[in-house]
PDB file of N, CA and C in Angstrom:
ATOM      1  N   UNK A   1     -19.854-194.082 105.621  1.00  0.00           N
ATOM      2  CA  UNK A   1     -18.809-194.504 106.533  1.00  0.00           C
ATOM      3  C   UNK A   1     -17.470-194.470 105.788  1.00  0.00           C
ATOM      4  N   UNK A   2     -16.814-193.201 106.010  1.00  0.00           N
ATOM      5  CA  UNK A   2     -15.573-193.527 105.089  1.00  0.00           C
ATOM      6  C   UNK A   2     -14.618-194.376 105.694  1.00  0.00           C
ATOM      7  N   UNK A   3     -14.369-194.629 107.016  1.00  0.00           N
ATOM      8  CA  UNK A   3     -13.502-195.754 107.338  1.00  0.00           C
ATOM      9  C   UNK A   3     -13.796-197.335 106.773  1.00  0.00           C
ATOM     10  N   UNK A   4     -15.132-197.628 106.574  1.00  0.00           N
ATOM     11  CA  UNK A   4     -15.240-199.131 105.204  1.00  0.00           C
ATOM     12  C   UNK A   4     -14.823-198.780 103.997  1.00  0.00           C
ATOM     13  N   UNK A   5     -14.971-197.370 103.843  1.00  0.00           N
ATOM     14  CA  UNK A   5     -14.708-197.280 102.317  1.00  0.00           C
ATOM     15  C   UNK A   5     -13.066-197.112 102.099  1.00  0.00           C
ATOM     16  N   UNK A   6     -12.231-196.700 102.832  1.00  0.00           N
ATOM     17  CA  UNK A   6     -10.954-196.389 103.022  1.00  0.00           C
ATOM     18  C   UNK A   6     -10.402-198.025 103.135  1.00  0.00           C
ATOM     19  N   UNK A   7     -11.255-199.084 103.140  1.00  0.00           N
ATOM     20  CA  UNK A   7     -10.737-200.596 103.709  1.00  0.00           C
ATOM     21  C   UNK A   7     -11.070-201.327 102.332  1.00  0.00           C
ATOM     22  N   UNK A   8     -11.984-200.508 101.109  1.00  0.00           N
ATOM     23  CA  UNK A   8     -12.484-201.603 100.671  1.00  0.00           C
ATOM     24  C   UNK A   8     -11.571-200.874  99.672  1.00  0.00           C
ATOM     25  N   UNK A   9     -11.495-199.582  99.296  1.00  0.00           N
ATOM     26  CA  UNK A   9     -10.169-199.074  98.507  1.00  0.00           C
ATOM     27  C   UNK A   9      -9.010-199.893  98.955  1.00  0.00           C
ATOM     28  N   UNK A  10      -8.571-200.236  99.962  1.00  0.00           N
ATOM     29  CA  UNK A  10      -7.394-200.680 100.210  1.00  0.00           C
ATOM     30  C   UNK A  10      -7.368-202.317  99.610  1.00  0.00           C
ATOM     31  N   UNK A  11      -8.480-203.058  99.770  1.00  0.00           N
ATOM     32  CA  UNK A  11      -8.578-204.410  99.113  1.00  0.00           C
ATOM     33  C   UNK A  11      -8.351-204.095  97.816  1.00  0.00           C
ATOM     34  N   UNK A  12      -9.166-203.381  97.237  1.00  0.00           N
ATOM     35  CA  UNK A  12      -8.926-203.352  95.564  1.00  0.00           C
ATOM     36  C   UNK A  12      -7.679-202.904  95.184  1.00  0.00           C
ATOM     37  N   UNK A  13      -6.479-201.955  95.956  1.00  0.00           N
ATOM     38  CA  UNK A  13      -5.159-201.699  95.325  1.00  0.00           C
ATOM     39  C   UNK A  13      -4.546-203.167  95.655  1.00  0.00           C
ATOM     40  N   UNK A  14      -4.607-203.796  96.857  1.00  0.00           N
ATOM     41  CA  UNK A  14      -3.888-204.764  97.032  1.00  0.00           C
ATOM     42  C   UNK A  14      -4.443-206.018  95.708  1.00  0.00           C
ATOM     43  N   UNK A  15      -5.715-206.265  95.421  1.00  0.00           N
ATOM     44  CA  UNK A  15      -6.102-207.158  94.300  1.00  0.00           C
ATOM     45  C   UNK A  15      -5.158-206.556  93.108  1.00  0.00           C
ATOM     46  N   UNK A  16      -5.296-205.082  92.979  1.00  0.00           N
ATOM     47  CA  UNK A  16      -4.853-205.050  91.708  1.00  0.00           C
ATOM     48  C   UNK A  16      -3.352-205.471  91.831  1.00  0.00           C
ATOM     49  N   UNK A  17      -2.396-205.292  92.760  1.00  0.00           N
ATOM     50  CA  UNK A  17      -1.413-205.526  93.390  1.00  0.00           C
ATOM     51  C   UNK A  17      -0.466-207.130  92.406  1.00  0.00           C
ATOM     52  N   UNK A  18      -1.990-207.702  93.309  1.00  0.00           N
ATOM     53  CA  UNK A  18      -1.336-209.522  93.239  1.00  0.00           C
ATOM     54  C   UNK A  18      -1.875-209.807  91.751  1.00  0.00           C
ATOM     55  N   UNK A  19      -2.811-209.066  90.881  1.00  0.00           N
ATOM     56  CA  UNK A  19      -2.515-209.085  89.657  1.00  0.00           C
ATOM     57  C   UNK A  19      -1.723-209.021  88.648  1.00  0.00           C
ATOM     58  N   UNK A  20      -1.200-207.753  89.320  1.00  0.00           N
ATOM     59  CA  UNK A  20       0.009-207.227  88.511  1.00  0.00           C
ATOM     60  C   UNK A  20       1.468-207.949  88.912  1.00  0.00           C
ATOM     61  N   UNK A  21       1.128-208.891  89.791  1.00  0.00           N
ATOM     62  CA  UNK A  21       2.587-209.445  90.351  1.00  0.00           C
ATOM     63  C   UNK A  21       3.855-208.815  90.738  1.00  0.00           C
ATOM     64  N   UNK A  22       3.207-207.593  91.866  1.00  0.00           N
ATOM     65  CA  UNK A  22       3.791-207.127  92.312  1.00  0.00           C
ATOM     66  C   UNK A  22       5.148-207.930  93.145  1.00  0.00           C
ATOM     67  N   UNK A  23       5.647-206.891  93.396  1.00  0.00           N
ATOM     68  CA  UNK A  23       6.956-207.340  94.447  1.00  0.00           C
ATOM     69  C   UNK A  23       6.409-207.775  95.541  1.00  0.00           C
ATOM     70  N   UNK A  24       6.387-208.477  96.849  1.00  0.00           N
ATOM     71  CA  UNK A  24       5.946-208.883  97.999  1.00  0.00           C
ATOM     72  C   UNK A  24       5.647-208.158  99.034  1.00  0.00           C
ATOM     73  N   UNK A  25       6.862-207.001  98.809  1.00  0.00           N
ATOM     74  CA  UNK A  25       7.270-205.918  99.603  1.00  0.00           C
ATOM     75  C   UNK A  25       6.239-205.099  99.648  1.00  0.00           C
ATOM     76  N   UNK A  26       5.959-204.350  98.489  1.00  0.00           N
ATOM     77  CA  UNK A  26       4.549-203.675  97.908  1.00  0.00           C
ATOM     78  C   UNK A  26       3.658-204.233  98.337  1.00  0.00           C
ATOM     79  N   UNK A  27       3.571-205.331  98.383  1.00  0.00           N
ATOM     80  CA  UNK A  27       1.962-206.199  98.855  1.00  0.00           C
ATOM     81  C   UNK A  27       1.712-206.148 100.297  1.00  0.00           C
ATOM     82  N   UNK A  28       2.655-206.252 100.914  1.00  0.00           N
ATOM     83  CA  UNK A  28       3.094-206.515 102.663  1.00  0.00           C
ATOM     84  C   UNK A  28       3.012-204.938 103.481  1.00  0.00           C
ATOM     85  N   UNK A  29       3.349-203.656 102.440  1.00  0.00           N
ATOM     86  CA  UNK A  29       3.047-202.761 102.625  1.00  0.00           C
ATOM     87  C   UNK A  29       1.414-202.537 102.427  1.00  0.00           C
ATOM     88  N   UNK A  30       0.408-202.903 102.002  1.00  0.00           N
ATOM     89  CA  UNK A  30      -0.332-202.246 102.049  1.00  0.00           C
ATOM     90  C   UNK A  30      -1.446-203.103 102.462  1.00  0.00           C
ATOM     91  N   UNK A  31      -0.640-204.436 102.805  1.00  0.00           N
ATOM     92  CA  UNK A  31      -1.367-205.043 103.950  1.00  0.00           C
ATOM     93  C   UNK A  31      -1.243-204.470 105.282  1.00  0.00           C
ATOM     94  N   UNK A  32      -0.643-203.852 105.925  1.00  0.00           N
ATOM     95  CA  UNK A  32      -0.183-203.123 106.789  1.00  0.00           C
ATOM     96  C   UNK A  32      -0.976-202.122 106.709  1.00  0.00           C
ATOM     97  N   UNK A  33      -1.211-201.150 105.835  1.00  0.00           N
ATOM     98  CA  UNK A  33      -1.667-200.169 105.593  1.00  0.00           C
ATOM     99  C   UNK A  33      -2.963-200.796 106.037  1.00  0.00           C
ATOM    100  N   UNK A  34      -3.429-201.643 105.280  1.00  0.00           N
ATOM    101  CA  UNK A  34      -4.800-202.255 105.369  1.00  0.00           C
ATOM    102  C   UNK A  34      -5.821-202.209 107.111  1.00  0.00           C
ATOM    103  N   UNK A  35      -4.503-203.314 108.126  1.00  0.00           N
ATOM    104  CA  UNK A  35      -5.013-203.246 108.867  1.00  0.00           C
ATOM    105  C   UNK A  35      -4.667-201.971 110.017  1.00  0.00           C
ATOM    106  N   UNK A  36      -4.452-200.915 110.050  1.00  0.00           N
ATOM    107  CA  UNK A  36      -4.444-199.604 110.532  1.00  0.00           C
ATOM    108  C   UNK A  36      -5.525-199.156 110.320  1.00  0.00           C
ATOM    109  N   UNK A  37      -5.762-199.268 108.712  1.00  0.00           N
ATOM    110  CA  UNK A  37      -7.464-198.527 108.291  1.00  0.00           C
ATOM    111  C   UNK A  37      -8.650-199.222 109.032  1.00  0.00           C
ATOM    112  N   UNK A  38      -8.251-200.953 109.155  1.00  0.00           N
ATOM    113  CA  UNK A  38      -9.051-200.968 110.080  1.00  0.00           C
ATOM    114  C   UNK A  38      -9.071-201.358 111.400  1.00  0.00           C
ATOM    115  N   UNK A  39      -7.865-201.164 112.027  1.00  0.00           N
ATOM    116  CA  UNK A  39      -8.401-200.484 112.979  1.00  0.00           C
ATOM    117  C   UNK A  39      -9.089-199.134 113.550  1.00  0.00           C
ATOM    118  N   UNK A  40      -9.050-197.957 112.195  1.00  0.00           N
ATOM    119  CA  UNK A  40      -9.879-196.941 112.555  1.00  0.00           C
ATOM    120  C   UNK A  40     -10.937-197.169 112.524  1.00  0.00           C
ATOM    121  N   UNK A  41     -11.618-198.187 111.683  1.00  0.00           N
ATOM    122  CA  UNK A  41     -12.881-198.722 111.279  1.00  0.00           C
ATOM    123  C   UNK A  41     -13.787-199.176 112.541  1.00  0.00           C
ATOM    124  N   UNK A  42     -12.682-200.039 113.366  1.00  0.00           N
ATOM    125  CA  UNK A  42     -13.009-200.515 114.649  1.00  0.00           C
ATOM    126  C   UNK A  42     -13.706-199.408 115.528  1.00  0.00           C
ATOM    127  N   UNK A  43     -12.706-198.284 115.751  1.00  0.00           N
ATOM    128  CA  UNK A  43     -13.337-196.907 116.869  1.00  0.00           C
ATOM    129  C   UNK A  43     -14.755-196.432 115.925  1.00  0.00           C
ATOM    130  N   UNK A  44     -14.746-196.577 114.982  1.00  0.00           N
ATOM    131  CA  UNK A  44     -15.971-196.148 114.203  1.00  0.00           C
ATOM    132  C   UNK A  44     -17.285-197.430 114.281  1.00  0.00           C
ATOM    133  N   UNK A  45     -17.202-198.270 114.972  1.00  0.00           N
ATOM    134  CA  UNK A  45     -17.998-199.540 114.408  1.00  0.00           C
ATOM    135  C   UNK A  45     -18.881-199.665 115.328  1.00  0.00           C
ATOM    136  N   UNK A  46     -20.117-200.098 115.310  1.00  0.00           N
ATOM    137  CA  UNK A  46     -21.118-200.060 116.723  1.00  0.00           C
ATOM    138  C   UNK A  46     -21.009-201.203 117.562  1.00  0.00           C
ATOM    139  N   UNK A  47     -20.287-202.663 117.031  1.00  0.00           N
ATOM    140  CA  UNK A  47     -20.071-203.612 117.414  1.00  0.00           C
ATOM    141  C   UNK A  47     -18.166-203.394 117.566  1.00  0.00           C
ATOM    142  N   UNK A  48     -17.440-202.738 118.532  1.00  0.00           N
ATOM    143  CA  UNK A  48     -16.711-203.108 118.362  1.00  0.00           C
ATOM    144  C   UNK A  48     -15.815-204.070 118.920  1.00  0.00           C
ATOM    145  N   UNK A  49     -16.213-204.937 119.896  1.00  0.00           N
ATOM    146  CA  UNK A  49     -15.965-206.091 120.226  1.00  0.00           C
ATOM    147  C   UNK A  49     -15.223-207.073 118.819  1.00  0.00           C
ATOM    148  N   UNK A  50     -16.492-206.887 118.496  1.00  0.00           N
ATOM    149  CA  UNK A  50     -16.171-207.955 117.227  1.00  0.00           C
ATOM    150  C   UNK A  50     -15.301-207.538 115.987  1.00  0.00           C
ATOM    151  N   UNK A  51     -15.289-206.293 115.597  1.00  0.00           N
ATOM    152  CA  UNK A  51     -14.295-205.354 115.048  1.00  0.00           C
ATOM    153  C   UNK A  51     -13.173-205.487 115.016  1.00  0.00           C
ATOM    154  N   UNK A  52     -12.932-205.866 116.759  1.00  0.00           N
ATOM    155  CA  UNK A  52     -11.525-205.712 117.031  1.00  0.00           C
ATOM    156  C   UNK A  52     -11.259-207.164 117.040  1.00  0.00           C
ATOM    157  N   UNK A  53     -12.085-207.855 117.197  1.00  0.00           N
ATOM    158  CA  UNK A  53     -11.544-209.286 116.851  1.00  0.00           C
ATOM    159  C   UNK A  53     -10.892-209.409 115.710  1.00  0.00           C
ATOM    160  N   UNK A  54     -11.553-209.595 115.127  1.00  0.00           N
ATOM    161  CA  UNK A  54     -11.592-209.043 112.959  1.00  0.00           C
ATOM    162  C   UNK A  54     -10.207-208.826 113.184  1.00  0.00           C
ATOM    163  N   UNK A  55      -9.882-207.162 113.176  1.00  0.00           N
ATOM    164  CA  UNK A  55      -8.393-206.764 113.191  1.00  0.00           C
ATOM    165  C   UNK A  55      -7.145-207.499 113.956  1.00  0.00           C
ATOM    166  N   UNK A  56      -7.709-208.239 115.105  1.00  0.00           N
ATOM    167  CA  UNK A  56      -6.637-209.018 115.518  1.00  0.00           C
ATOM    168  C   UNK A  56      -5.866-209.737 115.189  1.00  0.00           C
ATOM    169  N   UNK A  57      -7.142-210.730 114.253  1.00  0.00           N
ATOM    170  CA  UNK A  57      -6.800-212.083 113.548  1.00  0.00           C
ATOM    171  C   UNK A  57      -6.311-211.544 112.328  1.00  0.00           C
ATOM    172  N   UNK A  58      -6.116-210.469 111.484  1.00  0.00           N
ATOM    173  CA  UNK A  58      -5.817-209.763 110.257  1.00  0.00           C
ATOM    174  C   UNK A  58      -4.254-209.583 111.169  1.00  0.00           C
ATOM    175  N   UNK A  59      -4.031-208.920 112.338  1.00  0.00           N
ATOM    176  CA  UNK A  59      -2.577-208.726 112.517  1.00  0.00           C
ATOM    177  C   UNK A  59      -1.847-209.756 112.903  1.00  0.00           C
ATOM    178  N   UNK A  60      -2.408-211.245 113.295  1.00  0.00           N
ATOM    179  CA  UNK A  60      -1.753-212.251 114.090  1.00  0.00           C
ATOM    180  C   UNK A  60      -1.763-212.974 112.176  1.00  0.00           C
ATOM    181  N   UNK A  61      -2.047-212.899 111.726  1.00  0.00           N
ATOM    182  CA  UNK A  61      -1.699-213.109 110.069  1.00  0.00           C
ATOM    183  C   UNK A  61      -0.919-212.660 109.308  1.00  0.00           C
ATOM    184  N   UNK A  62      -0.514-211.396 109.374  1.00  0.00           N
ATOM    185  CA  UNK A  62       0.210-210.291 109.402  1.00  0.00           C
ATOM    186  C   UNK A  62       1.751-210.285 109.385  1.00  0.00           C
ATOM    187  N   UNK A  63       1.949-210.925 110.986  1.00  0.00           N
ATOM    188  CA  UNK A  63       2.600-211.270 111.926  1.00  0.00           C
ATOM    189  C   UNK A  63       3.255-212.992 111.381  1.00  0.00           C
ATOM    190  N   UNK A  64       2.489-213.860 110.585  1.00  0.00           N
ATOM    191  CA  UNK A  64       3.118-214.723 110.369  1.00  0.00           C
ATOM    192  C   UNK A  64       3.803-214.700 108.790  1.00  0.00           C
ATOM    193  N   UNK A  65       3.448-213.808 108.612  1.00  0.00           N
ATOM    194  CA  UNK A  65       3.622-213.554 106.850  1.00  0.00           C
ATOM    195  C   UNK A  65       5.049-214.042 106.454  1.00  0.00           C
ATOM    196  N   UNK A  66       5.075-214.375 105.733  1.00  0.00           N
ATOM    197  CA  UNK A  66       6.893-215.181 104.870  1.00  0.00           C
ATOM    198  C   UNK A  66       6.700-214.393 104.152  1.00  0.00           C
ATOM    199  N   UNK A  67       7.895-212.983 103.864  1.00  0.00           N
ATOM    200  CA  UNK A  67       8.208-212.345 102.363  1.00  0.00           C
ATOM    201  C   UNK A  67       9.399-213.425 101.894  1.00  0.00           C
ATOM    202  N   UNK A  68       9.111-213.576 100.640  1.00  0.00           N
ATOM    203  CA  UNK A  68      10.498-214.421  99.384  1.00  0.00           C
ATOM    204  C   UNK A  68      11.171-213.161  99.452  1.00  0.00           C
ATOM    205  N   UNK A  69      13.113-213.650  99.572  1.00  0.00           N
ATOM    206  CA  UNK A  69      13.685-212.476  99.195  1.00  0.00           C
ATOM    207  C   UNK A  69      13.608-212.450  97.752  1.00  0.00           C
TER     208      UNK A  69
END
């Protein structure tokens, strides 16, 4: 399934991310990135009811995010 694997690559740049103490900006970008991938994951998923739940609550999180200038 490369759409999990395209999601779980995307966790590990963002870990390495908040390791490296990235800028916020960088981080917020590829949280973004993140949930796009899965929402492709979703059209790929056999449950996707629940899929798309998942991604909802990832964008209504998203959506409340505080970047520090």
């Amino acid at each position: 399934m490369d759409e999990a694997r395209a999601v779980m690559d995307r966790l590990d740049r963002i870990d390495a991310l908040q390791r490296e103490r990235a800028h916020p900006h960088a981080v917020l970008a590829e949280l973004r990135e993140l949930v796009r991938e899965a929402e492709e994951w979703v059209t790929a998923e056999r449950e996707p009811a629940r899929a798309a739940a998942a991604v909802a609550r990832c964008k209504e999180a998203l959506d409340g995010a505080i970047v520090p200038a």
